[in-house]
Protein backbone atom coordinates (compact mmCIF):
# COMPACT_ATOMS: atom_id res chain seq x y z
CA UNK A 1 -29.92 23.54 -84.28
CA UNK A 2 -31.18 23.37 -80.79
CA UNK A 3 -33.20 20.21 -79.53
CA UNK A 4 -36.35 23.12 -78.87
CA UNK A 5 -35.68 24.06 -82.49
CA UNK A 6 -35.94 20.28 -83.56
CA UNK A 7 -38.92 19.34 -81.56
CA UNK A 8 -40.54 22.70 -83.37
CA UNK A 9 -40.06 22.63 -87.17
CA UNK A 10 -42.62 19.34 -86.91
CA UNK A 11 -45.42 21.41 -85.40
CA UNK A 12 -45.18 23.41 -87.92
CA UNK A 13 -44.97 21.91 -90.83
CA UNK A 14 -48.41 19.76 -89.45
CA UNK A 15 -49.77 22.95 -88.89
CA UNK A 16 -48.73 24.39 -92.65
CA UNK A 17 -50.60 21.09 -93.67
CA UNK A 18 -53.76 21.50 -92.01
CA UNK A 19 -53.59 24.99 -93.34
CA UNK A 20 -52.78 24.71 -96.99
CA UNK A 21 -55.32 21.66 -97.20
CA UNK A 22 -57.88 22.00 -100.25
CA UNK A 23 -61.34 22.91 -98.59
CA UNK A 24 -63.84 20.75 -98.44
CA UNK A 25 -66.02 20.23 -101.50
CA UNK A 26 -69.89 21.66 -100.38
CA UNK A 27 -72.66 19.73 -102.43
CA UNK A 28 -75.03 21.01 -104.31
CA UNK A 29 -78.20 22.74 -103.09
CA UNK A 30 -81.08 20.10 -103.57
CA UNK A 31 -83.85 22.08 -105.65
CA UNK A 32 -87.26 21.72 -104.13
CA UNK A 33 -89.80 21.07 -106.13
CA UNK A 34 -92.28 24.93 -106.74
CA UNK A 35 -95.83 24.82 -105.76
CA UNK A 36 -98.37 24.14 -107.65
CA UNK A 37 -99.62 27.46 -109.01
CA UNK A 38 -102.81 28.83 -108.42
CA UNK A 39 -105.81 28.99 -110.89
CA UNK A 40 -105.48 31.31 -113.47
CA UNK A 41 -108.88 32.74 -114.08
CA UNK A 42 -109.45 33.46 -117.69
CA UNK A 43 -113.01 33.50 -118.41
CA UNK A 44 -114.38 37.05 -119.43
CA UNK A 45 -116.34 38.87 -116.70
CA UNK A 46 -120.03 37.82 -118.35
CA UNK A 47 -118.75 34.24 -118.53
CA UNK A 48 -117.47 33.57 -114.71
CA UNK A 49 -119.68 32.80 -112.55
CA UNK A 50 -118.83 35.36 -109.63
CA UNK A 51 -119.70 38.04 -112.20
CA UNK A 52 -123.66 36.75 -110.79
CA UNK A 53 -122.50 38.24 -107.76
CA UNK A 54 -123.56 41.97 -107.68
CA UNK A 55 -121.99 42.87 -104.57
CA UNK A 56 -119.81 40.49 -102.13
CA UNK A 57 -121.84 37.98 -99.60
CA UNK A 58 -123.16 39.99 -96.81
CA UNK A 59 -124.15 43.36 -98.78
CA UNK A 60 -127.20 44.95 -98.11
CA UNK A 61 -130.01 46.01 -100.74
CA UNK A 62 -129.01 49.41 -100.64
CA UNK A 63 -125.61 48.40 -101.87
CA UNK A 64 -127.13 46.46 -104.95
CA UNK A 65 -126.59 48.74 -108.20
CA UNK A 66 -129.80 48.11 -109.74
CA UNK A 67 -133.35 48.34 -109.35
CA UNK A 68 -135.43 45.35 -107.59
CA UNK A 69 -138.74 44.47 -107.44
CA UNK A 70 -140.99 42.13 -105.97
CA UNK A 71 -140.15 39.36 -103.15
CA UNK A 72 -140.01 36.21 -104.47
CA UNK A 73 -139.42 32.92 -103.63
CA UNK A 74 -137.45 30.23 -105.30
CA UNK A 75 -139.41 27.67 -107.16
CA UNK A 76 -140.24 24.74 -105.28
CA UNK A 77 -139.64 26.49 -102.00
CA UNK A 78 -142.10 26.71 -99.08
CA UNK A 79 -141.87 29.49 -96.04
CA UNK A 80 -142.68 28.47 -92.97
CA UNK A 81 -144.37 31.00 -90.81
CA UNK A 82 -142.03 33.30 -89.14
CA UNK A 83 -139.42 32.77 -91.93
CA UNK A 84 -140.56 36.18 -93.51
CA UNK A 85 -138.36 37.82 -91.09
CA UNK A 86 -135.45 36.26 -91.97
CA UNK A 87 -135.14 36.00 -95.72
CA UNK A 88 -136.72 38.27 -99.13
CA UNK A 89 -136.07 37.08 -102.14
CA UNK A 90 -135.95 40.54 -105.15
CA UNK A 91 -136.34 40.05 -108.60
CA UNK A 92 -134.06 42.37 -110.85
CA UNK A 93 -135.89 45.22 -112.57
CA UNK A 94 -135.20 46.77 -115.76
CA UNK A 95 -132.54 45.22 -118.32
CA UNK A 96 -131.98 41.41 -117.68
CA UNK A 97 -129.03 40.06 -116.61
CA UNK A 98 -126.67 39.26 -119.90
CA UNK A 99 -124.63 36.05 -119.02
CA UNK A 100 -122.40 33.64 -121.37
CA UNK A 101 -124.38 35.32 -124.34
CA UNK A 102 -128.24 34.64 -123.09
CA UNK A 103 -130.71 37.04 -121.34
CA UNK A 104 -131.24 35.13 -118.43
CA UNK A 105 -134.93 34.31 -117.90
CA UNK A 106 -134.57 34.99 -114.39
CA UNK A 107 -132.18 36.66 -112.10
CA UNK A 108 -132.93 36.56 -107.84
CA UNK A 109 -131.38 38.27 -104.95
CA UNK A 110 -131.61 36.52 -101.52
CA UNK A 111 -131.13 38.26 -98.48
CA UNK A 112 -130.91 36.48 -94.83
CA UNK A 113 -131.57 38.86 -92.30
CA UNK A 114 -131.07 41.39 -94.90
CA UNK A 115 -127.73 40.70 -96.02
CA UNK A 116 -127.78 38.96 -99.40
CA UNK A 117 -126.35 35.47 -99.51
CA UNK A 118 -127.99 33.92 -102.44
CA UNK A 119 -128.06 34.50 -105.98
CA UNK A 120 -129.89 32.72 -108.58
CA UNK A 121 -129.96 32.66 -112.07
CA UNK A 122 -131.98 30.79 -115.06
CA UNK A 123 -130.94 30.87 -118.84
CA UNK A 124 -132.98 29.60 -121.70
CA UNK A 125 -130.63 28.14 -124.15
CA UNK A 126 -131.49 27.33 -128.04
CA UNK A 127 -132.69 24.33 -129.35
CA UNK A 128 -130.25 23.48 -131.28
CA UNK A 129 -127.53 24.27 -128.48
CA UNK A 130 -124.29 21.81 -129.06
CA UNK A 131 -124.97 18.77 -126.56
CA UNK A 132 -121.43 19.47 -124.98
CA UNK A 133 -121.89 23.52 -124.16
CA UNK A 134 -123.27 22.81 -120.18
CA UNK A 135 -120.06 20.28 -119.52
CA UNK A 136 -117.53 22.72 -121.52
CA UNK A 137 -119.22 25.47 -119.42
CA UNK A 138 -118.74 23.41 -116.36
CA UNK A 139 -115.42 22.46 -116.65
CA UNK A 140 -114.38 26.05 -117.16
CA UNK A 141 -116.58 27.00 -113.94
CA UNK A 142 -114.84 24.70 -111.69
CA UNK A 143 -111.16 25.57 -112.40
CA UNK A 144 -109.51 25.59 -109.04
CA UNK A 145 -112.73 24.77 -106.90
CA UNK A 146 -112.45 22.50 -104.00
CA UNK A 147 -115.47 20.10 -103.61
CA UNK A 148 -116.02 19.81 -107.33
CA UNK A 149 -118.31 17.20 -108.84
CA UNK A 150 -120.24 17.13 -112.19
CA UNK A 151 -122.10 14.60 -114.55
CA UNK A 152 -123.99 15.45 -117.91
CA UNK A 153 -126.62 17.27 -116.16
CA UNK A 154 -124.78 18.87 -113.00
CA UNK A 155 -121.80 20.81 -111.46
CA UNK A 156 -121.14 22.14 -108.60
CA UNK A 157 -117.98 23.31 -106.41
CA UNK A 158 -116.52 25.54 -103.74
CA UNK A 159 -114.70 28.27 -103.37
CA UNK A 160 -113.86 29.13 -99.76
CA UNK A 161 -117.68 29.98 -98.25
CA UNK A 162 -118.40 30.54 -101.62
CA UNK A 163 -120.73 27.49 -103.21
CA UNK A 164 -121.64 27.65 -106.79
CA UNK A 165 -124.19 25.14 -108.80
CA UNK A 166 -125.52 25.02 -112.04
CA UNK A 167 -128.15 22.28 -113.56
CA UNK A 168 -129.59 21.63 -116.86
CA UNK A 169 -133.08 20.35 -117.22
CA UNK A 170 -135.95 20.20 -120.05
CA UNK A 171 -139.21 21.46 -119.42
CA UNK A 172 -140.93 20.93 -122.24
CA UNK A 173 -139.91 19.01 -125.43
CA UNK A 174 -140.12 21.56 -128.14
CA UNK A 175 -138.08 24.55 -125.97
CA UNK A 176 -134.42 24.81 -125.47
CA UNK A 177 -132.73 23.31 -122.32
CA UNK A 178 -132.53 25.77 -118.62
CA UNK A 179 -129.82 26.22 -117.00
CA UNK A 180 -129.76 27.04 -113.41
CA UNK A 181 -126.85 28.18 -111.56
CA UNK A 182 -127.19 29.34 -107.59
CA UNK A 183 -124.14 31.09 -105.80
CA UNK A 184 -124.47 30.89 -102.31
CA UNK A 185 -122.72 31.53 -98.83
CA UNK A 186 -122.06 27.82 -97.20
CA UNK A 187 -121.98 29.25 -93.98
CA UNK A 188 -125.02 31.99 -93.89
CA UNK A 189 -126.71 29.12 -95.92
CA UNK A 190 -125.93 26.51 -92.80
CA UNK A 191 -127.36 28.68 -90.60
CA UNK A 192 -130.52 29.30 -92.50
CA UNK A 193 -131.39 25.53 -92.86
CA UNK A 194 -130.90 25.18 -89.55
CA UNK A 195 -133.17 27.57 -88.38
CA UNK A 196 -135.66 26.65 -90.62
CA UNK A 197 -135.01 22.60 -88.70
CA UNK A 198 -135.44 24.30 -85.57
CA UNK A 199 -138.84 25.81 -86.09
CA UNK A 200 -140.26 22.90 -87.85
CA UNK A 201 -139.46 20.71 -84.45
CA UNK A 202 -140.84 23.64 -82.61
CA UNK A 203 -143.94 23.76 -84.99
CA UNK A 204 -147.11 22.07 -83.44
CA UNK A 205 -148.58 18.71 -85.82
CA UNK A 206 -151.08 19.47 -88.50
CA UNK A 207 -154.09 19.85 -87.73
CA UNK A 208 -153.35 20.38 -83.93
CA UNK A 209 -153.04 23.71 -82.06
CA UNK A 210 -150.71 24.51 -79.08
């Protein structure tokens, strides 16, 4: 055998080496933890509260498939002058509104500029009511809302510019409880508030004429 033969048969046996070596052992994929899965909304249409919703925010009274009647305003709520052109409250005509198994006592449409953005409704519940039924309602109503915060008497949460609230008072001691719930748009409702700011800085003091 040559010397060049010699000096060759180690190169390639070092190459055979490096060639027949096992492969590397890969580890294992880490497995990543699966997000958290949405909200699964199981309440019955009459139950939810979106089902108060007759149309989306920002539909027009035309769109509303029912009759209305009368402009109203809330309880407890004043208009300043000039407001009339930006927001009627409509009462629902005919059949009452049928939510979580009550007639609701009343049932109000508010448009802003004549896209609706409010929506009120009161229910008189029974007497003899269980004293849990408005926080079992509530918790149910708040599944997957941001912004969520309730006591006995209260709930409320958020649901992208969607706000919804419900309270339970006593008006008189012999009747049943009310419960109140409002769905609102945050923003069209930010606006509104702060146009009614504006004209009440703009508004001259009682009494005094400009």
């Amino acid at each position: 055998m040559s010397m060049r033969l010699q000096r060759w048969v180690p190169v390639v046996c070092a190459a055979g080496l490096v060639a027949c070596a096992a492969p590397a052992v890969q580890p294992a994929p880490v497995a990543l933890p699966a997000p958290p899965a949405a909200a699964v909304r199981t309440l019955p249409v009459g139950e939810d509260w979106r089902s108060l919703l007759p149309v989306p925010f920002g539909g027009t009274v035309s769109q509303i498939p029912f009759a209305l009647k009368e402009v109203l305003l809330f309880q407890g709520e004043s208009r300043p002058p000039g407001e009339g052109d930006d927001q009627e409250c409509y009462s629902k005509s005919g059949a009452p509104l049928h939510f979580h198994g009550y007639d609701a006592d009343d049932y109000v449409l508010c448009f802003f500029h004549e896209r609706l953005y409010r929506v009120e409704a009161v229910l008189r519940l029974p007497k003899d009511v269980p004293a849990d039924t408005f926080i079992q309602w509530c918790d149910q109503w708040l599944t997957g809302l941001g912004a969520a915060d309730r006591n006995a008497d209260h709930c409320e949460g958020r649901e992208n510019d969607s706000t919804f609230s419900a309270g339970m008072t006593y008006d008189t001691e012999i009747a049943g409880p009310l419960v109140t719930l409002v769905v609102f748009d945050q923003p069209t409702r930010d606006l509104y508030e702060q146009r009614l700011q504006e004209r009440a800085e703009k508004a001259p003091p009682q009494g005094k004429t400009p």
